[in-house]
Protein backbone atom coordinates (compact mmCIF):
# COMPACT_ATOMS: atom_id res chain seq x y z
CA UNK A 1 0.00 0.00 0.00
CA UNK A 2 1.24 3.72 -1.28
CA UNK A 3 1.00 6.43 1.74
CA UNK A 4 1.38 10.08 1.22
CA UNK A 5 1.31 12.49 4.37
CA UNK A 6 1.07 16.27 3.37
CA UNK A 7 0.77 18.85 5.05
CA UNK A 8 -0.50 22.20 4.34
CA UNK A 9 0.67 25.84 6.29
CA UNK A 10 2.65 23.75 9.06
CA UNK A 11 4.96 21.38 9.39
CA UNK A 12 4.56 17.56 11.40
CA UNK A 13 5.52 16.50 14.51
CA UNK A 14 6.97 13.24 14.77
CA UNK A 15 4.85 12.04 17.51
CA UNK A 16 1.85 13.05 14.88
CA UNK A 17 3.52 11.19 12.32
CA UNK A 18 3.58 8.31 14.64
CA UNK A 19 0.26 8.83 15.56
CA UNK A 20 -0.96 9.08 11.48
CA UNK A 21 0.94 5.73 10.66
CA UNK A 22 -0.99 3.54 13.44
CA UNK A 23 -4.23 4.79 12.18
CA UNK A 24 -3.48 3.99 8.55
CA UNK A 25 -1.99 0.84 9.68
CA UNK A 26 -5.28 -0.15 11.01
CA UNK A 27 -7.15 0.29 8.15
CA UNK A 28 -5.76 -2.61 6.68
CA UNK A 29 -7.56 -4.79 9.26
CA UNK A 30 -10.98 -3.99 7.89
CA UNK A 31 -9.84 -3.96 3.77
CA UNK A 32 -6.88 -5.92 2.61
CA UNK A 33 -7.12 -4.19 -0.82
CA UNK A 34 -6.13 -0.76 -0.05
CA UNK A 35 -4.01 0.18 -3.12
CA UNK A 36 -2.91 4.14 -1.68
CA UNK A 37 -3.64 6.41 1.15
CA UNK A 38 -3.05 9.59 1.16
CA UNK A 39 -4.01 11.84 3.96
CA UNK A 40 -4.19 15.84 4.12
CA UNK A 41 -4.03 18.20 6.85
CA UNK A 42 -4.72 21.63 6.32
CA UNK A 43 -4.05 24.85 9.51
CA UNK A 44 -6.54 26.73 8.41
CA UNK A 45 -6.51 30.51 10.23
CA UNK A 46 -10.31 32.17 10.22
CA UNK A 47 -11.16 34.91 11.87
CA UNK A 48 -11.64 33.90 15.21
CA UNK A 49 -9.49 30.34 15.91
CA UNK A 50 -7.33 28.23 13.93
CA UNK A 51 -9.29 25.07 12.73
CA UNK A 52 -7.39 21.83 11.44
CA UNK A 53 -8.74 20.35 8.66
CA UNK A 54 -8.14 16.42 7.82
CA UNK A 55 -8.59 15.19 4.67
CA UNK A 56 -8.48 11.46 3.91
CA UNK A 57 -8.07 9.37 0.36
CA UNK A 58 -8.29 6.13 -0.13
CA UNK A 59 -8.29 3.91 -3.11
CA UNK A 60 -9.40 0.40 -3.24
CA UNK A 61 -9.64 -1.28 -6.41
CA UNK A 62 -12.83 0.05 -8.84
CA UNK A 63 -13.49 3.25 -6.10
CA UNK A 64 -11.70 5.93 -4.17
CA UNK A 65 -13.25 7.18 -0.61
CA UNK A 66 -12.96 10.62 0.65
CA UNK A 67 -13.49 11.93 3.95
CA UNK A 68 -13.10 15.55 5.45
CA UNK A 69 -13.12 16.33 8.96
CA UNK A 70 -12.81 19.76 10.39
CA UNK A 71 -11.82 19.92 14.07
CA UNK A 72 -9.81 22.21 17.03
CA UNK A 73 -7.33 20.00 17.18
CA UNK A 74 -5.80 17.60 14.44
CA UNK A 75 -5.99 14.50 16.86
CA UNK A 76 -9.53 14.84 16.73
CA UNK A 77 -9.81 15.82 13.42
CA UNK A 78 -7.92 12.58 12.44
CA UNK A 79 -9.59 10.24 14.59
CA UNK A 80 -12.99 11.76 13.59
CA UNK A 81 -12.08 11.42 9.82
CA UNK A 82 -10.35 7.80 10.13
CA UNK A 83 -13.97 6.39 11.73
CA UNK A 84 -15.71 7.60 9.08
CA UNK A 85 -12.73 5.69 6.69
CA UNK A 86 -12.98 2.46 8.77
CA UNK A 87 -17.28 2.53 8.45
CA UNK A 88 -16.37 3.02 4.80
CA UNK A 89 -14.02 -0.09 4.22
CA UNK A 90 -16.52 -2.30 6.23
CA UNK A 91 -19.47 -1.40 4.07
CA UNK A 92 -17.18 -1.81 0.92
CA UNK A 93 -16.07 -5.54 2.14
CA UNK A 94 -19.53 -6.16 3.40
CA UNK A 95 -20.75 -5.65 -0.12
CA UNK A 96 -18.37 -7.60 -1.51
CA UNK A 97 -19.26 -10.78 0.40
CA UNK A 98 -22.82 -10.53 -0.34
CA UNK A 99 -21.96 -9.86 -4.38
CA UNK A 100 -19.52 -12.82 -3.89
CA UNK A 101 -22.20 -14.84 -2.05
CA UNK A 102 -25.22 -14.37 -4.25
CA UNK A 103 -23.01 -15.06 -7.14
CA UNK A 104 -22.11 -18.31 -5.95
């Protein structure tokens, strides 16, 4: 599997490196297919606080997910947007077992 961490108007910590890289890793337990993953994170200054902004991609074979998360801190925005991702890959495999089931 292909990862790509960017990150936009800031630069990473290791420890959220660390902390990107077990998530991803996990993902893998609920899809085997994942072909790339590449994950966004955006410091976004408005007017009144600074919001962190998570974006997600992730391509399996035949579709790509997205998921954007907005939170106040990029922990939360990550674990918030990496749910979402792991609901995702569930569905996607649970479809695929009752295709491969009804075919059979």
């Amino acid at each position: 599997m292909r990862r790509n961490v960017q990150a936009i108007n800031f630069s990473i910590k290791t420890t959220l490196k660390d902390y990107i890289s077990k998530r991803i890793d996990k993902y893998q337990h609920f899809y085997s297919k994942i072909l790339s993953t590449d994950f966004y994170m955006k410091l976004e200054n408005s007017s009144h606080k600074k919001r962190k902004q998570v974006e997600i991609k992730i391509q399996v074979p035949g579709d790509t997910f997205v998921v954007k998360k907005e939170s106040s801190s990029f922990e939360e925005a990550i674990d918030m947007a990496s749910n979402a991702v792991e609901r995702l890959l569930i569905r996607r495999k649970e479809k695929q077992l009752r295709s491969f089931q009804n075919g059979v």
